[in-house]
Every structure is written in C-alpha cells, then in structure tokens.
PDB file of N, CA and C in Angstrom:
ATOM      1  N   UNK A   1       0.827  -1.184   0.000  1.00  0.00           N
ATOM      2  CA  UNK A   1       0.000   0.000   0.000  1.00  0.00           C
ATOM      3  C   UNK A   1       0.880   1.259   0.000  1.00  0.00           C
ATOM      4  N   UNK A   2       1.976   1.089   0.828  1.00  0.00           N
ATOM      5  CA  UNK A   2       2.987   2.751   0.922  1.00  0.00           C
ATOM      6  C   UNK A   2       3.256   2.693  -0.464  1.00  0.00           C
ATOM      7  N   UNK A   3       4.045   1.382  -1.843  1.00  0.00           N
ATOM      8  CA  UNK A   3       4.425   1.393  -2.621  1.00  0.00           C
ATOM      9  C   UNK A   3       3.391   2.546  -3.095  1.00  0.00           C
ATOM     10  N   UNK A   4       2.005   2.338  -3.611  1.00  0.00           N
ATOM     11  CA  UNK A   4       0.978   2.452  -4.338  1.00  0.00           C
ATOM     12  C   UNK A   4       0.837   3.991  -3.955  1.00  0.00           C
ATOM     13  N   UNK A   5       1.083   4.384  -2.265  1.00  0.00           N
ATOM     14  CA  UNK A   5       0.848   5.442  -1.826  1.00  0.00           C
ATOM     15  C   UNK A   5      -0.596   5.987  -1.631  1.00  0.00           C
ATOM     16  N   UNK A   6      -1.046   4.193  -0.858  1.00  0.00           N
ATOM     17  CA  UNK A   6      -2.413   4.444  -0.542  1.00  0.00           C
ATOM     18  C   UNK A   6      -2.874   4.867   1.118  1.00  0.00           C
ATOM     19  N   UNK A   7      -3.249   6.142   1.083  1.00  0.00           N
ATOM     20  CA  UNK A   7      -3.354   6.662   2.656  1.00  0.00           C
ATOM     21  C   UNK A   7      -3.674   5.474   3.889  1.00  0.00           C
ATOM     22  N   UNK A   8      -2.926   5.873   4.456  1.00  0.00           N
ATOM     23  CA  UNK A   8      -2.699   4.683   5.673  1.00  0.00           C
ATOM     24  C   UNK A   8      -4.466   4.777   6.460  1.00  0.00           C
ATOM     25  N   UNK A   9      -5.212   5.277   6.216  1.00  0.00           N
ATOM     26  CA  UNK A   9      -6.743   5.168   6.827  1.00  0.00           C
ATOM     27  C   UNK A   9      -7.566   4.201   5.826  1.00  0.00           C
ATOM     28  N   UNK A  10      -7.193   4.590   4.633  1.00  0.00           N
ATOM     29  CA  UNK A  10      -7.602   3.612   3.293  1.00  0.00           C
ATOM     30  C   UNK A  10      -6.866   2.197   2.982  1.00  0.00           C
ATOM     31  N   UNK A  11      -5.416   2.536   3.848  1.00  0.00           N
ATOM     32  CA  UNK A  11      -4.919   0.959   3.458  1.00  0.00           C
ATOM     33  C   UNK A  11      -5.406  -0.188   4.600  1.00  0.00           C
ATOM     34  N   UNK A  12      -5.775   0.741   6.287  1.00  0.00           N
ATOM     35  CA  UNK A  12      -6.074  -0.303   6.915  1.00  0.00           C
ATOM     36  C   UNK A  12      -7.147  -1.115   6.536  1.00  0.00           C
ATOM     37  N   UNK A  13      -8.601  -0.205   6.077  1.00  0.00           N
ATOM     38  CA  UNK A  13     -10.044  -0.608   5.382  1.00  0.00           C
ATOM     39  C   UNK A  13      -9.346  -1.514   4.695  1.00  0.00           C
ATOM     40  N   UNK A  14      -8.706  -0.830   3.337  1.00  0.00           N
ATOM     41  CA  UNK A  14      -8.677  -2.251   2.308  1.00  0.00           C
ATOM     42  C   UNK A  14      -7.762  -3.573   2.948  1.00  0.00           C
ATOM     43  N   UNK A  15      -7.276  -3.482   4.286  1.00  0.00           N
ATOM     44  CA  UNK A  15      -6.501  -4.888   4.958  1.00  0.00           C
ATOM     45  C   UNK A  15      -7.695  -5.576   5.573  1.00  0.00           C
ATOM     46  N   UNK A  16      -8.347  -4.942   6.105  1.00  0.00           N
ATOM     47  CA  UNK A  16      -9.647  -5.700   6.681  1.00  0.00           C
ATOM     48  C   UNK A  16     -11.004  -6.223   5.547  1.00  0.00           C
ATOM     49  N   UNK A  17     -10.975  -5.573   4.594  1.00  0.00           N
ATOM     50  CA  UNK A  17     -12.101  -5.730   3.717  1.00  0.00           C
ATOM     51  C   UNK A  17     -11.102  -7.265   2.672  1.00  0.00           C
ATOM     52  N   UNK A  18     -10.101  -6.862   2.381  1.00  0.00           N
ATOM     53  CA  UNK A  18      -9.271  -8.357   2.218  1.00  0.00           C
ATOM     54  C   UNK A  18      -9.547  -9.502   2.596  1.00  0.00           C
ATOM     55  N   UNK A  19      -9.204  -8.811   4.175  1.00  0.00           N
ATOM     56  CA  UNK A  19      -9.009 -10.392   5.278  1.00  0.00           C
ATOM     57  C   UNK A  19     -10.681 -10.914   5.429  1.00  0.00           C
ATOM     58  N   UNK A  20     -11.452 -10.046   5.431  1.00  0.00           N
ATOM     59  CA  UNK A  20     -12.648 -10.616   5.320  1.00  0.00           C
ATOM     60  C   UNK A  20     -13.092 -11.207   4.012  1.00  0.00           C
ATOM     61  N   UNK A  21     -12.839 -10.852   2.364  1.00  0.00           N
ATOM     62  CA  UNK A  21     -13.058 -11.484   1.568  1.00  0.00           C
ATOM     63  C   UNK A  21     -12.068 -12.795   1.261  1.00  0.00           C
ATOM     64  N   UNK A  22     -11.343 -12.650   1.708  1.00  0.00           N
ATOM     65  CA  UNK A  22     -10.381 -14.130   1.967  1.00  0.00           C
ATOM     66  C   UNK A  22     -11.150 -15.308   2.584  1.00  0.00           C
ATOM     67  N   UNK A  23     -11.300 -14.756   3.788  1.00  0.00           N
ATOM     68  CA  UNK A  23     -11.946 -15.910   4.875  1.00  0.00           C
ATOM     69  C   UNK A  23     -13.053 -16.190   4.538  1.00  0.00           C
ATOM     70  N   UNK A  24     -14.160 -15.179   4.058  1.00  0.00           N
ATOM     71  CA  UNK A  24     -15.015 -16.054   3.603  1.00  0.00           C
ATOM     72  C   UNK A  24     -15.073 -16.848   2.641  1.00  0.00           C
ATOM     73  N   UNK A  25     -14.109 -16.981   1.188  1.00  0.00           N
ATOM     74  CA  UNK A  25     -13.573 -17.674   0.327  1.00  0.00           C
ATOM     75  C   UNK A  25     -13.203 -19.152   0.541  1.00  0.00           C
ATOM     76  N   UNK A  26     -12.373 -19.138   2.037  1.00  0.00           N
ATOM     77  CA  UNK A  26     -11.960 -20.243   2.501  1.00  0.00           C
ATOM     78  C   UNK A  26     -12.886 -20.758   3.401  1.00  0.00           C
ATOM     79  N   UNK A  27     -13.959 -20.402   4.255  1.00  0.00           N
ATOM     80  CA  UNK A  27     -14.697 -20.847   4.909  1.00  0.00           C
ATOM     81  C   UNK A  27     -15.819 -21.385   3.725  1.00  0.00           C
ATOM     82  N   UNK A  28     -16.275 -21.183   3.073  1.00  0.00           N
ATOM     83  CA  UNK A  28     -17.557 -20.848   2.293  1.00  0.00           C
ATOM     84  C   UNK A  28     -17.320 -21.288   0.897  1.00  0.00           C
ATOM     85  N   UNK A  29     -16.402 -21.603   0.426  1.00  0.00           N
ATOM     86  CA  UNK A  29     -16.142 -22.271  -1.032  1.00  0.00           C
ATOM     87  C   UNK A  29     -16.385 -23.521  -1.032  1.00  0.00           C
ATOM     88  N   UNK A  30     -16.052 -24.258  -0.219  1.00  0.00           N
ATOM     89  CA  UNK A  30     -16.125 -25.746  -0.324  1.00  0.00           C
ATOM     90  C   UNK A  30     -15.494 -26.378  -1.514  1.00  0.00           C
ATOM     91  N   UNK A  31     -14.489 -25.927  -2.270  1.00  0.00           N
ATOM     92  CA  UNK A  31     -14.093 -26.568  -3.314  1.00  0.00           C
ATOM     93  C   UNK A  31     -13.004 -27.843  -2.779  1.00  0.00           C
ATOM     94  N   UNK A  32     -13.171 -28.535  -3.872  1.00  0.00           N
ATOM     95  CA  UNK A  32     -12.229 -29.707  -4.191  1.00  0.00           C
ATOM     96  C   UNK A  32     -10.773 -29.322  -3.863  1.00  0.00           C
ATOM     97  N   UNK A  33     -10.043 -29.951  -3.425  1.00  0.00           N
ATOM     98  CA  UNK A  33      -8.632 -30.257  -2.795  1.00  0.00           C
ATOM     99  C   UNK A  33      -8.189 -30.032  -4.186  1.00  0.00           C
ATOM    100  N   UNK A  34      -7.175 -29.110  -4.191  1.00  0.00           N
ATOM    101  CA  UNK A  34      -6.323 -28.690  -5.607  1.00  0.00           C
ATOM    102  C   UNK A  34      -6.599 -27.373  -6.542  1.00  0.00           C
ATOM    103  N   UNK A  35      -8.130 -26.705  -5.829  1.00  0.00           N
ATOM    104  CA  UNK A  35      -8.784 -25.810  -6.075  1.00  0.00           C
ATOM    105  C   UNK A  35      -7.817 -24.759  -5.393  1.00  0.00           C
ATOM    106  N   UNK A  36      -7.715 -23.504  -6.148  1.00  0.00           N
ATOM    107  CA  UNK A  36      -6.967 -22.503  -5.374  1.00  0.00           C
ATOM    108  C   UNK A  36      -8.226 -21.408  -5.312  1.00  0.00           C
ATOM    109  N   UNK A  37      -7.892 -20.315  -4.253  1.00  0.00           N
ATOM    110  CA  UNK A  37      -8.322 -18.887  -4.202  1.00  0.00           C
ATOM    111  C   UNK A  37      -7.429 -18.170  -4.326  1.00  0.00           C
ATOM    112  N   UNK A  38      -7.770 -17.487  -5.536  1.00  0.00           N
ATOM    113  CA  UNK A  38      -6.959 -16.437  -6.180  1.00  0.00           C
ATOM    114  C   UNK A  38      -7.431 -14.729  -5.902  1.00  0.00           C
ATOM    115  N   UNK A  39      -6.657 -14.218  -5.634  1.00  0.00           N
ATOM    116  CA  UNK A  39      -6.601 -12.509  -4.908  1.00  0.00           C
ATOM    117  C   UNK A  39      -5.872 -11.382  -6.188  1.00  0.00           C
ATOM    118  N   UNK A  40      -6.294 -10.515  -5.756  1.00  0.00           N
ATOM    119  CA  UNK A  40      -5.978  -9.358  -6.705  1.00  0.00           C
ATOM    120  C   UNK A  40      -6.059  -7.996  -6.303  1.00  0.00           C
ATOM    121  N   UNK A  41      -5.295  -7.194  -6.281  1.00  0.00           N
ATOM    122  CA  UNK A  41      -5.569  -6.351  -5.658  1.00  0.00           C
ATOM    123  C   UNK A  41      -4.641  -4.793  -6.671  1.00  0.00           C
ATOM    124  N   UNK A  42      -5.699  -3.798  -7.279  1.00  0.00           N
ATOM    125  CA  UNK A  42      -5.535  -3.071  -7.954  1.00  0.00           C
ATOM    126  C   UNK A  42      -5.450  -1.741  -7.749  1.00  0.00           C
ATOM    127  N   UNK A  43      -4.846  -0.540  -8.142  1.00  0.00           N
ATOM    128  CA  UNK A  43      -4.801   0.666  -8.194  1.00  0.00           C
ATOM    129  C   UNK A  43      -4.837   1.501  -9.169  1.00  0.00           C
ATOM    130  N   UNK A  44      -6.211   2.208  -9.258  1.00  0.00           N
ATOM    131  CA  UNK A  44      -5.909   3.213 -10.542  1.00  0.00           C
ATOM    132  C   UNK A  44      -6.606   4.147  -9.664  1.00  0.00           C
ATOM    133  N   UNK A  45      -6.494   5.449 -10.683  1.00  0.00           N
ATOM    134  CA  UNK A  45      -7.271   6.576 -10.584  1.00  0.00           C
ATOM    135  C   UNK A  45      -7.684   6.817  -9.171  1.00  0.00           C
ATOM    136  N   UNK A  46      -7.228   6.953  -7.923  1.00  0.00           N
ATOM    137  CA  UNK A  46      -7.538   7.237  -6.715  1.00  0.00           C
ATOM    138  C   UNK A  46      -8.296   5.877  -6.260  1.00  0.00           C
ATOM    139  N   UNK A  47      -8.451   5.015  -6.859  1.00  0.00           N
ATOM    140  CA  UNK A  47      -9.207   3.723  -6.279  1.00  0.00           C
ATOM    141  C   UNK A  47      -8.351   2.563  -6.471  1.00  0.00           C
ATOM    142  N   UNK A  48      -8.975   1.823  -5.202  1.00  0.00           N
ATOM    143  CA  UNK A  48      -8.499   0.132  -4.687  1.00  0.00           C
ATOM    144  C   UNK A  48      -9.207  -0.647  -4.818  1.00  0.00           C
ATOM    145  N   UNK A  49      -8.877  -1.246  -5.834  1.00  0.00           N
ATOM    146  CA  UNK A  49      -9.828  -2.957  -6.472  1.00  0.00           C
ATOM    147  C   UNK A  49      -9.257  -3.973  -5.792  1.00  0.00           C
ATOM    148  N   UNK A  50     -10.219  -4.685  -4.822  1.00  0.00           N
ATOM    149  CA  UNK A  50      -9.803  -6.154  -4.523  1.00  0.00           C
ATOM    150  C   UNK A  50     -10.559  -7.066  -5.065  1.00  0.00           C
ATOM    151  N   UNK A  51     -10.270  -7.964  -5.315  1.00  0.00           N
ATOM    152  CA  UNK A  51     -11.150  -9.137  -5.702  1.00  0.00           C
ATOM    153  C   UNK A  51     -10.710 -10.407  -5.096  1.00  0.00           C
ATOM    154  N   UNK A  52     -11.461 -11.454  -4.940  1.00  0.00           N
ATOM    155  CA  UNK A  52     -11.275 -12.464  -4.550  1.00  0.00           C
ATOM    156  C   UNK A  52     -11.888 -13.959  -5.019  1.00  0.00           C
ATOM    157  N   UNK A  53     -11.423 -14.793  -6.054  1.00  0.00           N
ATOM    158  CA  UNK A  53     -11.485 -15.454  -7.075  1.00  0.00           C
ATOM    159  C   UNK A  53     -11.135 -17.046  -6.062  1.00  0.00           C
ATOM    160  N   UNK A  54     -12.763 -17.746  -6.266  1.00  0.00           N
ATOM    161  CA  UNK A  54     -12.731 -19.109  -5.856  1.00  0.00           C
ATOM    162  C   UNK A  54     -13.665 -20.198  -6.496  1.00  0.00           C
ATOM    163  N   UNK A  55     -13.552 -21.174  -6.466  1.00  0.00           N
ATOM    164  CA  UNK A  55     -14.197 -21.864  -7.471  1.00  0.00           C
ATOM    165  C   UNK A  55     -15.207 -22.987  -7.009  1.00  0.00           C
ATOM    166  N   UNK A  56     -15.847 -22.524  -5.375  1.00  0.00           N
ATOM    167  CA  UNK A  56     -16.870 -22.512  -5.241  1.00  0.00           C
ATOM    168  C   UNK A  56     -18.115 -22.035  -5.647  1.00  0.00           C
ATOM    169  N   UNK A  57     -19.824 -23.008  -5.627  1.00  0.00           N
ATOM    170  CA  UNK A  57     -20.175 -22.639  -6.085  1.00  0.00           C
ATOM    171  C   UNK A  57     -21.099 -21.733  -5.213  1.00  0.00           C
ATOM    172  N   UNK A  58     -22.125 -21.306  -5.838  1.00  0.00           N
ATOM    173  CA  UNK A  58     -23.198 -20.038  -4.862  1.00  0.00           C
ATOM    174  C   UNK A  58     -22.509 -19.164  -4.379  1.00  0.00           C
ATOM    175  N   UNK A  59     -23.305 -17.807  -5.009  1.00  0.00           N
ATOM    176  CA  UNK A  59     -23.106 -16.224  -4.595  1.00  0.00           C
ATOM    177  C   UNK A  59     -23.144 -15.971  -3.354  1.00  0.00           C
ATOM    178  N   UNK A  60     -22.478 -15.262  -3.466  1.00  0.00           N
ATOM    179  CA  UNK A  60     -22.474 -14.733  -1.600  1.00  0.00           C
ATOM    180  C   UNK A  60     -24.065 -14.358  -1.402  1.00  0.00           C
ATOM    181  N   UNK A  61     -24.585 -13.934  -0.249  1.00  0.00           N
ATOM    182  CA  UNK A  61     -25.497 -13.066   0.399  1.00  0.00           C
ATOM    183  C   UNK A  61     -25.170 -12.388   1.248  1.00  0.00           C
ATOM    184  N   UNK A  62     -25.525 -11.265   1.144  1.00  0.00           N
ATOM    185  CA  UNK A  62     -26.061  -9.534   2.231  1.00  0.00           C
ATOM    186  C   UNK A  62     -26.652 -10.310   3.206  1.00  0.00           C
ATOM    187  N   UNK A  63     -26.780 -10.724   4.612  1.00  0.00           N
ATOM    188  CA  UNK A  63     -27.380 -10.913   5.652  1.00  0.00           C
ATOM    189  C   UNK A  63     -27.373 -10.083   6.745  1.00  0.00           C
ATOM    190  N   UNK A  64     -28.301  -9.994   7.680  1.00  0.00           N
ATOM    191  CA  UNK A  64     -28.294  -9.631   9.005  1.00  0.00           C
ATOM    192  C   UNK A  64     -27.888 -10.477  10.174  1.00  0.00           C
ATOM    193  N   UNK A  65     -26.596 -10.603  10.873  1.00  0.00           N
ATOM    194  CA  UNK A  65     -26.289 -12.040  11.774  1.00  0.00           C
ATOM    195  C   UNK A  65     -27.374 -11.045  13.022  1.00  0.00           C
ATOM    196  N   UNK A  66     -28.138 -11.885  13.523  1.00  0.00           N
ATOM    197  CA  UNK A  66     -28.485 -11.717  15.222  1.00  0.00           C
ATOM    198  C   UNK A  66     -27.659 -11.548  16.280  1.00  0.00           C
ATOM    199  N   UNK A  67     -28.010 -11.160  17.233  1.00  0.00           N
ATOM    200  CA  UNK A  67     -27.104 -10.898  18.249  1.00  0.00           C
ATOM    201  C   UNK A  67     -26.689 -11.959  18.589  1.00  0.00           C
ATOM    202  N   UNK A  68     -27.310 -13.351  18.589  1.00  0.00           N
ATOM    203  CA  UNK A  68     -26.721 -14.917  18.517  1.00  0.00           C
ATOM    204  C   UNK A  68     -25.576 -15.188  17.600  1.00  0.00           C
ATOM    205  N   UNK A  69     -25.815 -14.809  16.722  1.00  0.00           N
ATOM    206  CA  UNK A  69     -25.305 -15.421  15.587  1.00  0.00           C
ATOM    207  C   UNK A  69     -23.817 -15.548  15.737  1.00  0.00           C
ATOM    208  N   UNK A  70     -22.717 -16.559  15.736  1.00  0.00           N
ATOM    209  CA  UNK A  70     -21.333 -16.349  15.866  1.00  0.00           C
ATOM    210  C   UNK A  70     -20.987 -15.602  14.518  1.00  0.00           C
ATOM    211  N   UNK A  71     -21.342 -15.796  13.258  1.00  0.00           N
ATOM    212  CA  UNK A  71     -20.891 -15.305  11.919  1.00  0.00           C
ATOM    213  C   UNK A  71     -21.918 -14.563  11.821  1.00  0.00           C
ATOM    214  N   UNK A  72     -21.447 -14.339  10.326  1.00  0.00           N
ATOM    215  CA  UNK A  72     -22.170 -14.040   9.463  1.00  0.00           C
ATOM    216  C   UNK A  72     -22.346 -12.498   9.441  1.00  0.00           C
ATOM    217  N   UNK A  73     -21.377 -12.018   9.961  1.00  0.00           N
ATOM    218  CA  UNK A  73     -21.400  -9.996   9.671  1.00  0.00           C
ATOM    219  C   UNK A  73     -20.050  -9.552   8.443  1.00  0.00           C
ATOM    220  N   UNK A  74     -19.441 -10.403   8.064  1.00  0.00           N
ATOM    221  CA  UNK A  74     -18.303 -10.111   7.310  1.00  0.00           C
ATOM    222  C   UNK A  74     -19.306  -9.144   5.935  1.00  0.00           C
ATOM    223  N   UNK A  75     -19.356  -9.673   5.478  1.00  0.00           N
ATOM    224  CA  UNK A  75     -20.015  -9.516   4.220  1.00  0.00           C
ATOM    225  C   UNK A  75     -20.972  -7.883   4.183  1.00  0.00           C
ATOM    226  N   UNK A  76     -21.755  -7.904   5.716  1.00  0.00           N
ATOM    227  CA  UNK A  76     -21.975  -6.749   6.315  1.00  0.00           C
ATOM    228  C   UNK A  76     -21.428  -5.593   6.249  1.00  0.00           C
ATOM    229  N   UNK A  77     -19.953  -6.030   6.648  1.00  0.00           N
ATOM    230  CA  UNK A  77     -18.572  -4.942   7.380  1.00  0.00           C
ATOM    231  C   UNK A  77     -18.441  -5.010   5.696  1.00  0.00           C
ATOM    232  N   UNK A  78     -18.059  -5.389   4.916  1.00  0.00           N
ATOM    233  CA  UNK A  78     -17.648  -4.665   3.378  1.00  0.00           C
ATOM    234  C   UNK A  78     -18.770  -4.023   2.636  1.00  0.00           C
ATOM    235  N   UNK A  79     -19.711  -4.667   3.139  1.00  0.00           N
ATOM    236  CA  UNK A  79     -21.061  -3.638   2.298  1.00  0.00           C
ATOM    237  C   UNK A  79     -21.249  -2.035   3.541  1.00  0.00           C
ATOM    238  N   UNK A  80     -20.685  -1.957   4.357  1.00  0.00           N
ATOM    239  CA  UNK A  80     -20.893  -1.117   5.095  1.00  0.00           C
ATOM    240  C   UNK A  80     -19.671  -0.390   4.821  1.00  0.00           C
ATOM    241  N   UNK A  81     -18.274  -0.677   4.572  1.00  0.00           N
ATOM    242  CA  UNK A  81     -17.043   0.631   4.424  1.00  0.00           C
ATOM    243  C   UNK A  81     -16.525   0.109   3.339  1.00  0.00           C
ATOM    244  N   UNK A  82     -17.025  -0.596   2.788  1.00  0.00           N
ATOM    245  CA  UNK A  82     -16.642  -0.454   0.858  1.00  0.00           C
ATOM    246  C   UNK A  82     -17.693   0.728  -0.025  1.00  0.00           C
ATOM    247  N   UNK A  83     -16.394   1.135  -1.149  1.00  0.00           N
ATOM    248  CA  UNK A  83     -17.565   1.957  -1.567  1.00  0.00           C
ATOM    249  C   UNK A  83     -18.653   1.709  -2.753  1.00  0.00           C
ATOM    250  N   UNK A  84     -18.213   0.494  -2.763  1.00  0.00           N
ATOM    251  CA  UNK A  84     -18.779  -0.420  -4.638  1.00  0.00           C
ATOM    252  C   UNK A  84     -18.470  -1.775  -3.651  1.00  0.00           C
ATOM    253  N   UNK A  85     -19.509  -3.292  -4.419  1.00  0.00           N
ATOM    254  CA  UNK A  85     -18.663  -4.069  -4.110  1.00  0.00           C
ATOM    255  C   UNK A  85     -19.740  -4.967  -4.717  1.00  0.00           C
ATOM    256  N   UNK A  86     -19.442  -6.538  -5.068  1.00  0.00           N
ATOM    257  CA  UNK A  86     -20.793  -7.430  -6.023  1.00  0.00           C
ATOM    258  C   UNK A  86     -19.635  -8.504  -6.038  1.00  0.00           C
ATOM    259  N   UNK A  87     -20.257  -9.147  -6.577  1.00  0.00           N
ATOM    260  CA  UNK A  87     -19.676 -11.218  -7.154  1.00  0.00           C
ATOM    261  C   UNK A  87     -20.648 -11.546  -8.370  1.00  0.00           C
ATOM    262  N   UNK A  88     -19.776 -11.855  -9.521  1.00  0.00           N
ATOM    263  CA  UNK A  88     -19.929 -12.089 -10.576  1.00  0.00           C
ATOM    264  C   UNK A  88     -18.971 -13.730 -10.551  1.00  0.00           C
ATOM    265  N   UNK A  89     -20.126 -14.412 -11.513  1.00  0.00           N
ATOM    266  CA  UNK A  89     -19.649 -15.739 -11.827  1.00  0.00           C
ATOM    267  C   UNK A  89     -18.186 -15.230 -12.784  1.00  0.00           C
ATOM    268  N   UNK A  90     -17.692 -16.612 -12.436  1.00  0.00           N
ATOM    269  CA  UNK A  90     -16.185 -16.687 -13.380  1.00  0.00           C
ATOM    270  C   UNK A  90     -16.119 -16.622 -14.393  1.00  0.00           C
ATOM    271  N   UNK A  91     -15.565 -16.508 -15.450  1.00  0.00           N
ATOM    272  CA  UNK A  91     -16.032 -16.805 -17.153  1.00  0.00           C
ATOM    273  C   UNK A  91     -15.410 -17.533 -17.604  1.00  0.00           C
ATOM    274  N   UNK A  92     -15.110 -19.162 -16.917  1.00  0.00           N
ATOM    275  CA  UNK A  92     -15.103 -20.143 -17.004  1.00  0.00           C
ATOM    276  C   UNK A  92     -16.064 -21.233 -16.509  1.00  0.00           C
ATOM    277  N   UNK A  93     -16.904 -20.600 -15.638  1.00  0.00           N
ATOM    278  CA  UNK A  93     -18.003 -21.030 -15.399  1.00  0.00           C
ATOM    279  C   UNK A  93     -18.012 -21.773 -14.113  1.00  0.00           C
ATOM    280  N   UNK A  94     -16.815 -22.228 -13.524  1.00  0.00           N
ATOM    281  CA  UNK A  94     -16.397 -22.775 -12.586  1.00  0.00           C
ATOM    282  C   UNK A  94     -16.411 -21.688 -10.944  1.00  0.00           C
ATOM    283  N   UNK A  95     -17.145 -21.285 -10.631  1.00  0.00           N
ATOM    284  CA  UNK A  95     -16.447 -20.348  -9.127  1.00  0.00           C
ATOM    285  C   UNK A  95     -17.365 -18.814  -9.236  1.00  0.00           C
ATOM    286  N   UNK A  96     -17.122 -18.489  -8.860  1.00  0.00           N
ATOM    287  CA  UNK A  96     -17.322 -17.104  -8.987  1.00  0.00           C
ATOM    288  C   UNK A  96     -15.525 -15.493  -8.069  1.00  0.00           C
ATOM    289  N   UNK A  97     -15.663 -14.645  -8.524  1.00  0.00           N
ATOM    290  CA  UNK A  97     -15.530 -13.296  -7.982  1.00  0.00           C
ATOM    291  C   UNK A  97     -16.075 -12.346  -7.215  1.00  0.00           C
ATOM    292  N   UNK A  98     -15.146 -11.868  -6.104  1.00  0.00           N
ATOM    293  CA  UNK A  98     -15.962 -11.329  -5.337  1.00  0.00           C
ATOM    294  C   UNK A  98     -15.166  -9.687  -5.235  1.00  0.00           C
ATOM    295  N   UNK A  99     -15.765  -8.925  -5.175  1.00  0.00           N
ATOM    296  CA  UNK A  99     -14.459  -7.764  -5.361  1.00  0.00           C
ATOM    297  C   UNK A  99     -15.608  -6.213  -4.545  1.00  0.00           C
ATOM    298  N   UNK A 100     -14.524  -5.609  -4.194  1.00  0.00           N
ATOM    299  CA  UNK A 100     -14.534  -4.629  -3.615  1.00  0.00           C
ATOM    300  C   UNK A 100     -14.054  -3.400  -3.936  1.00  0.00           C
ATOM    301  N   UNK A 101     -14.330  -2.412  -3.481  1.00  0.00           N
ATOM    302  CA  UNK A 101     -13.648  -0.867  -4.267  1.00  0.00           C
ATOM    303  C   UNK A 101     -13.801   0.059  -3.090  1.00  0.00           C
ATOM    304  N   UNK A 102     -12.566   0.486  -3.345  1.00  0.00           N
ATOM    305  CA  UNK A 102     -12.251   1.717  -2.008  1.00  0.00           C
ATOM    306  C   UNK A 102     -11.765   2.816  -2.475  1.00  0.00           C
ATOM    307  N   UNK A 103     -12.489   4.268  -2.438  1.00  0.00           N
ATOM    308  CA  UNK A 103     -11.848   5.264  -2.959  1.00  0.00           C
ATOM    309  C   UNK A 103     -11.299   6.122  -2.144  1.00  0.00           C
ATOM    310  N   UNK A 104     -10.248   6.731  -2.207  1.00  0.00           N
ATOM    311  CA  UNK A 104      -9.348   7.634  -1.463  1.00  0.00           C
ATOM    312  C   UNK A 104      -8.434   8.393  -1.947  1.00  0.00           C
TER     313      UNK A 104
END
C-alpha cells in the first residue's frame, strides 16, 4: 500500500475488507482439494480494487447475523465501508468473484 501510496486510513479498510473477503472464500467455497483462491488487488485513478477469485459454487449473500449469531457480519462490514462491491460468476463457469472498491 505505501508502494501504491495508498493513505494509511484507506490501506487499513482495504486490509480488513481483504481479510474478510479471503476468509469467507476459505470458509464458504467448499471446493475440491487442488482448487486454489486467487486474490488481486488493484490501483488506478484514486481507487483500490480487490477481488477475490474461488471456485466454489453459490453467490455470496447480504445478511443480518443476530445478536446470537457467531458469523455471518463479514459480508456486512464490506457492504458497510466499501464503496462499490458485487460477485460475478467466473467466465469459465467454474467459481465465482468477489471484489470490492475503495476510494481515497
């Protein structure tokens, strides 16, 4: 992020909006042994593209966790301090993308 010279208030967001599209990748993919999750992470024009590429199947969902609930707020926390963010199938047909955008 210093490389890129992305403000240290914008690089912590995009470390947490990461670590949360990671984990749910790995919790929530269920793919086959040999399957990778693939990451990306971009800079143009004052904005930070992450994406997060797994080859599980089914789209994420927007939920509300309960005050019970052990999970299920990740997805929350990036729709809440991302400023763009969606999952589009792969165009291999296998997995889908999950990506995020942070402007600063």
């Amino acid at each position: 992020m210093r490389t890129w010279h992305v403000p240290e208030e914008a690089a912590e967001t995009a470390v947490l909006l990461f670590s949360e599209l990671t984990s749910n990748a790995c919790k929530h993919a269920h793919a086959s042994p040999g399957r990778e999750i693939h990451t990306l992470c971009v800079v143009e024009d004052g904005r930070l593209r992450i994406e997060v590429a797994d080859a599980g199947e089914g789209m994420p969902q927007l939920r509300q966790a309960s005050d019970e609930d052990e999970g299920g707020r990740g997805l929350a926390l990036v729709d809440a301090l991302a400023d763009a963010w969606s999952a589009l199938p792969r165009p291999h047909g296998i997995g889908k993308t999950v990506w995020c955008e942070l402007k600063y």
